[in-house]
N, C-alpha and C. Protein backbone atom coordinates (compact mmCIF):
# COMPACT_ATOMS: atom_id res chain seq x y z
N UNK A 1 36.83 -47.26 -12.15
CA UNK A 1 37.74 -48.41 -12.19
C UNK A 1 37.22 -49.40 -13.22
N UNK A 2 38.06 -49.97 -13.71
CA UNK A 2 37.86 -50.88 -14.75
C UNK A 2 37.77 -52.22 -14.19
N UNK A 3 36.36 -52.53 -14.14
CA UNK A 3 35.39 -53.76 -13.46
C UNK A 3 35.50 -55.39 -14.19
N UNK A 4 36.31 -54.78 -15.47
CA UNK A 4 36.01 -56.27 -16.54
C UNK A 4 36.97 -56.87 -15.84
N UNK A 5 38.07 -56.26 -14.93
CA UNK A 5 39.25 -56.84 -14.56
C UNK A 5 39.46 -57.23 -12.94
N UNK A 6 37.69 -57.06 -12.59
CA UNK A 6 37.85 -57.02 -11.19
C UNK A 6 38.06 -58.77 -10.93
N UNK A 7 39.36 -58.91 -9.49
CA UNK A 7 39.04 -60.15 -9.21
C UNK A 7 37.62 -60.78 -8.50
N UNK A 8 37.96 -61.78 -7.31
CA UNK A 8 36.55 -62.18 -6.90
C UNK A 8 36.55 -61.57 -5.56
N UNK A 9 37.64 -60.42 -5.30
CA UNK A 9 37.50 -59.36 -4.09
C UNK A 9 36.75 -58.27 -4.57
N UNK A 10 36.70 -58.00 -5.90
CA UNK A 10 36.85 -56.95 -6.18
C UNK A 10 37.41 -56.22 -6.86
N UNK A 11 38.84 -56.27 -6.81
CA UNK A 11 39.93 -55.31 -6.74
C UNK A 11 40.44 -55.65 -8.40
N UNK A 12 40.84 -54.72 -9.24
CA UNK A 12 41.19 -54.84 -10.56
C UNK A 12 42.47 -53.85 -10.82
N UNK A 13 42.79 -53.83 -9.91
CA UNK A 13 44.47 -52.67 -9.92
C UNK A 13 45.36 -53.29 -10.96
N UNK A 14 46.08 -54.66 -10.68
CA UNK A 14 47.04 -55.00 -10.89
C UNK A 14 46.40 -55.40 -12.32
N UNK A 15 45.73 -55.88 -12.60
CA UNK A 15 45.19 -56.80 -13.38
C UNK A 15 45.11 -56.07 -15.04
N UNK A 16 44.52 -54.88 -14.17
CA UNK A 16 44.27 -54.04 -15.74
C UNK A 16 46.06 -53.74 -16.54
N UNK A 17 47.00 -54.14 -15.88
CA UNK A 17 48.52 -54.19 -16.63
C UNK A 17 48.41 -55.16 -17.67
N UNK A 18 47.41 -56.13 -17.00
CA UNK A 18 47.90 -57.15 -18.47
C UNK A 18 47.37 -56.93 -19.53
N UNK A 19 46.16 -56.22 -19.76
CA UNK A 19 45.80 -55.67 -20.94
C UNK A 19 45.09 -54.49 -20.91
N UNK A 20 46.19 -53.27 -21.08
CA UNK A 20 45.85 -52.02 -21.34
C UNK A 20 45.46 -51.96 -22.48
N UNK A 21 44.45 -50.81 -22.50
CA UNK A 21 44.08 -49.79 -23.62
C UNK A 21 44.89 -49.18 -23.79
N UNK A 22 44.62 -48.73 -25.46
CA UNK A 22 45.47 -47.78 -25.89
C UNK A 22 45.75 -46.46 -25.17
N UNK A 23 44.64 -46.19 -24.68
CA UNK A 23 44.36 -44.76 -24.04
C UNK A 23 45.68 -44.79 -22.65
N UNK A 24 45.44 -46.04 -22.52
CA UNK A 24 46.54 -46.08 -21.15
C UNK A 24 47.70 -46.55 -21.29
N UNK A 25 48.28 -46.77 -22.02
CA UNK A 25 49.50 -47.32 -22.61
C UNK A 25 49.87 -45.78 -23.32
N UNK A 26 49.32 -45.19 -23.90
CA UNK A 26 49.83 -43.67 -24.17
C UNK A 26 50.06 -42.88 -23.35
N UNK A 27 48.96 -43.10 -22.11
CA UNK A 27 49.34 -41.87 -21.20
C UNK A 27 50.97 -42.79 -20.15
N UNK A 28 50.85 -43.84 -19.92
CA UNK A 28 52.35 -44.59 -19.37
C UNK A 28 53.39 -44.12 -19.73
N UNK A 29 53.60 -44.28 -21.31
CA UNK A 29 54.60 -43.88 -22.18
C UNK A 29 54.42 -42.33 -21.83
N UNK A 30 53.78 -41.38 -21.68
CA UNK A 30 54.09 -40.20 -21.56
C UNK A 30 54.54 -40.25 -20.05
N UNK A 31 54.09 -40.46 -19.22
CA UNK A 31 54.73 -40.75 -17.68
C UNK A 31 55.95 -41.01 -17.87
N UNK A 32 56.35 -42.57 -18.66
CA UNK A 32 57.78 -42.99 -18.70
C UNK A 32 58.98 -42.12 -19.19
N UNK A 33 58.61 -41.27 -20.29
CA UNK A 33 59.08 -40.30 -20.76
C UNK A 33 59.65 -39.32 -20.16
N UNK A 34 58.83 -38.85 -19.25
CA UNK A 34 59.56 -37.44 -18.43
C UNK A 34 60.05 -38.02 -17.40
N UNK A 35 60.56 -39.34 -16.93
CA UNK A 35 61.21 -39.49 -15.71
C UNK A 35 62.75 -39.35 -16.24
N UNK A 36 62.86 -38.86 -15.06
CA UNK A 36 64.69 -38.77 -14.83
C UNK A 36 64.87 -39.78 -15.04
N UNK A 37 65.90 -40.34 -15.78
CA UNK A 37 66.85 -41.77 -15.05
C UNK A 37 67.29 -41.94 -13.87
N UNK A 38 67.18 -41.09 -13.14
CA UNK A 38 67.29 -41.24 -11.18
C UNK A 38 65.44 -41.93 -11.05
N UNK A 39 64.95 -41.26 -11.54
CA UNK A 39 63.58 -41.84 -11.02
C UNK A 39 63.33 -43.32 -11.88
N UNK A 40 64.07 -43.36 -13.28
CA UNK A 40 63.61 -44.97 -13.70
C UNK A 40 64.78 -46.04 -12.78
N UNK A 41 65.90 -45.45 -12.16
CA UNK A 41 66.02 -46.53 -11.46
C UNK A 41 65.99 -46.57 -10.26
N UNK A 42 65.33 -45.85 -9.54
CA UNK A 42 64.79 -45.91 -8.22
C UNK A 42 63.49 -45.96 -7.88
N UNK A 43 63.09 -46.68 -9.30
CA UNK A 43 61.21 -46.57 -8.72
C UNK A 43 61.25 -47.37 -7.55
N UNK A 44 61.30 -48.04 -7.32
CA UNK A 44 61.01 -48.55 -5.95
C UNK A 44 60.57 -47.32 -4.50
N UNK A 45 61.98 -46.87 -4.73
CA UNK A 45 62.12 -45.62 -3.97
C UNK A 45 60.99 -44.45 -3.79
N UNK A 46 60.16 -44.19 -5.03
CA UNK A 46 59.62 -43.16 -5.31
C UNK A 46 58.58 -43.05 -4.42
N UNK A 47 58.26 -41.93 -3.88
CA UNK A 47 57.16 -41.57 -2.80
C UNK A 47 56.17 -41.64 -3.85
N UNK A 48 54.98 -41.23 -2.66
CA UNK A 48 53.48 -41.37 -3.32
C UNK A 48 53.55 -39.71 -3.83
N UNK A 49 54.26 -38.43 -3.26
CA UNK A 49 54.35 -37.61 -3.60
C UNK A 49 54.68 -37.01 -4.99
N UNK A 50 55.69 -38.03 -5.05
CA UNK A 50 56.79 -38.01 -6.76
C UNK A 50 55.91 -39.08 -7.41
N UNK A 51 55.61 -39.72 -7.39
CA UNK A 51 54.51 -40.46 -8.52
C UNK A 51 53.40 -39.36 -8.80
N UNK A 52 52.71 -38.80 -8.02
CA UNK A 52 51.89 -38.01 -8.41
C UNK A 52 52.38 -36.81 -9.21
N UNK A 53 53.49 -36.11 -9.29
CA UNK A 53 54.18 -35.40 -9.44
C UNK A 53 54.61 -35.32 -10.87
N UNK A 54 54.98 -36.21 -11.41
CA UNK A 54 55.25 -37.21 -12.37
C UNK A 54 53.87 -37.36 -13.04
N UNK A 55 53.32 -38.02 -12.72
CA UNK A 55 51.81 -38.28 -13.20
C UNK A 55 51.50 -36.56 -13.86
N UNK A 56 51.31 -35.60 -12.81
CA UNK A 56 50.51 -34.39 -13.07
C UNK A 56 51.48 -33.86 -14.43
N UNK A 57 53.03 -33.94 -14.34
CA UNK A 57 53.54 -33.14 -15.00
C UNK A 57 53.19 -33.60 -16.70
N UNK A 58 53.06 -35.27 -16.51
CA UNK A 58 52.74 -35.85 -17.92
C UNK A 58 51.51 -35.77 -18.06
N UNK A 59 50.68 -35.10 -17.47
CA UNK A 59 48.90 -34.98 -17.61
C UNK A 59 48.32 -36.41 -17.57
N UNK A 60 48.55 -37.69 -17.25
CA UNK A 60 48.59 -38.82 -17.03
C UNK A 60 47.36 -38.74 -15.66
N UNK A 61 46.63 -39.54 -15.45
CA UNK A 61 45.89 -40.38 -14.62
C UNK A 61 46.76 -41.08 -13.69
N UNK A 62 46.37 -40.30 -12.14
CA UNK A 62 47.63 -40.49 -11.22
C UNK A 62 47.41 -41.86 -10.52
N UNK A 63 46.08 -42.60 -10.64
CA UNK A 63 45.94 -43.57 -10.37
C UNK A 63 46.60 -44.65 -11.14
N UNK A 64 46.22 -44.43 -12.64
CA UNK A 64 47.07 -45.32 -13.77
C UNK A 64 48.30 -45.43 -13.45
N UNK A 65 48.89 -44.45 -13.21
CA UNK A 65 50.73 -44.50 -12.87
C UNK A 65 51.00 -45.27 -11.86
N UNK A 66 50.17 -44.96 -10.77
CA UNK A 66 50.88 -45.03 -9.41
C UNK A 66 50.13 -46.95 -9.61
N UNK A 67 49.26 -47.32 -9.88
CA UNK A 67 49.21 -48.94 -10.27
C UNK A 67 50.49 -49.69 -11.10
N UNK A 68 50.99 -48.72 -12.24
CA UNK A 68 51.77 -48.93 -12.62
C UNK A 68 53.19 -49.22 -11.97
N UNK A 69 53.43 -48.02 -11.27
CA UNK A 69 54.48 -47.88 -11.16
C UNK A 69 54.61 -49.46 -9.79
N UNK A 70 53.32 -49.60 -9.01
CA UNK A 70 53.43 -50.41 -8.31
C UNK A 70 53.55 -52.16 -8.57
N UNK A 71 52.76 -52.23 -10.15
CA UNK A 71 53.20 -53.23 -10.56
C UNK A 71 54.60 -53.28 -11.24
N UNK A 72 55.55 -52.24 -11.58
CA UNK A 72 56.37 -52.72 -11.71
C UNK A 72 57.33 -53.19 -10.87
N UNK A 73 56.99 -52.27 -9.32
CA UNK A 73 57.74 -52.57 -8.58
C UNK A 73 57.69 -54.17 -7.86
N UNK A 74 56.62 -54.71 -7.89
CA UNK A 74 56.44 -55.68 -7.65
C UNK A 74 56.73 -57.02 -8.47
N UNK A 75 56.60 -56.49 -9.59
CA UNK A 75 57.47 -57.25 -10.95
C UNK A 75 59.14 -57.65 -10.97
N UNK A 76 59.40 -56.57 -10.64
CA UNK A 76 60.80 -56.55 -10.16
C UNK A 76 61.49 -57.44 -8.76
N UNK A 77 60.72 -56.98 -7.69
CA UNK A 77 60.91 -58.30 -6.76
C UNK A 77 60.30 -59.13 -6.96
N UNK A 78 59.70 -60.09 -7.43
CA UNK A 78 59.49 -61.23 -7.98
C UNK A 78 60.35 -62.19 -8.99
N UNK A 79 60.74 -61.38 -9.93
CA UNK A 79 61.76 -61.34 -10.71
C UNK A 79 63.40 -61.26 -10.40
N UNK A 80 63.57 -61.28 -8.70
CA UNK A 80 64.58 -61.50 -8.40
C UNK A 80 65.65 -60.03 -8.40
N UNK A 81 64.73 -59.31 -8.77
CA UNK A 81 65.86 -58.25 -8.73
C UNK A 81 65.51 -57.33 -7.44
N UNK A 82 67.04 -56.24 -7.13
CA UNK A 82 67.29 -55.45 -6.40
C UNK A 82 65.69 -54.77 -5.84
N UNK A 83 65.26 -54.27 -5.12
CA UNK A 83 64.28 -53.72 -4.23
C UNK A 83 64.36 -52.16 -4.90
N UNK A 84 65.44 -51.63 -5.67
CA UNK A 84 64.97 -50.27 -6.21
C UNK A 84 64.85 -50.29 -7.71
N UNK A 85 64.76 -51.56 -8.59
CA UNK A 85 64.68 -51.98 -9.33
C UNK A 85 65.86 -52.13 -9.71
N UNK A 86 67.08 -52.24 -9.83
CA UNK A 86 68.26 -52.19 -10.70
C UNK A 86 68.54 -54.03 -11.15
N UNK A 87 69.91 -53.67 -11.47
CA UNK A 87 69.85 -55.17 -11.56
C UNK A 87 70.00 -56.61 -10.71
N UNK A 88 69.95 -57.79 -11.01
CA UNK A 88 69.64 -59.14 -10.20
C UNK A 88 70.84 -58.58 -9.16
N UNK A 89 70.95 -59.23 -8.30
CA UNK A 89 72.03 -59.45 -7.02
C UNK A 89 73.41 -60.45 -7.85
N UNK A 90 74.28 -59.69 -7.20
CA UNK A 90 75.73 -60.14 -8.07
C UNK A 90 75.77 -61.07 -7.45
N UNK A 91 75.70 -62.20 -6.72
CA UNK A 91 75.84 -63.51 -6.91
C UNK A 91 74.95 -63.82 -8.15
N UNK A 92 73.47 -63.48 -8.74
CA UNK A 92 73.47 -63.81 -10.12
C UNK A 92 73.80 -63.19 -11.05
N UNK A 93 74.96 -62.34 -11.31
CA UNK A 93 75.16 -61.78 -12.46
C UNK A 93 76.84 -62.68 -12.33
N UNK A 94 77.38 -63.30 -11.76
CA UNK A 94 78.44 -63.82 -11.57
C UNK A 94 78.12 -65.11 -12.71
């Protein structure tokens, strides 16, 4: 685990999103790549099974993904949008 990013728990999951290496920003983009468009808009949805799945098929670091995929999901509700990522709730798209 990448320690430069640990907070004062410990824990450096989320953190290492804000500044990836190249090394990991290549293997993402290869992750992002082979998903279905059922799977880019239902990440939310996605089991721990299908992240790994995903991960293995892009030869990707299943930990890298599955941080990923969790910060985006969490990016997304924060950001006000839908719980499977899609878009804001139509009272704000009105």
């Amino acid at each position: 685990m990448r320690t430069q990013f640990a907070d004062s728990k410990g824990w450096s999951d989320l953190s290492l999103l804000k500044a990836p290496n190249k090394a990991e920003i290549d293997q993402l983009s290869r992750a992002v790549a082979i998903m279905t468009p059922s799977e880019k808009e239902q990440a939310a949805a996605l089991t721990d099974e299908q992240v790994r799945r995903i991960a293995d098929d892009a030869r990707v670091d299943p930990a890298l993904f599955a941080i990923f995929i969790n910060g985006y999901v969490l990016a997304c509700r924060r950001d006000g949008k839908a719980e499977d990522g899609q878009a804001k709730t139509t009272s704000e798209n009105r």
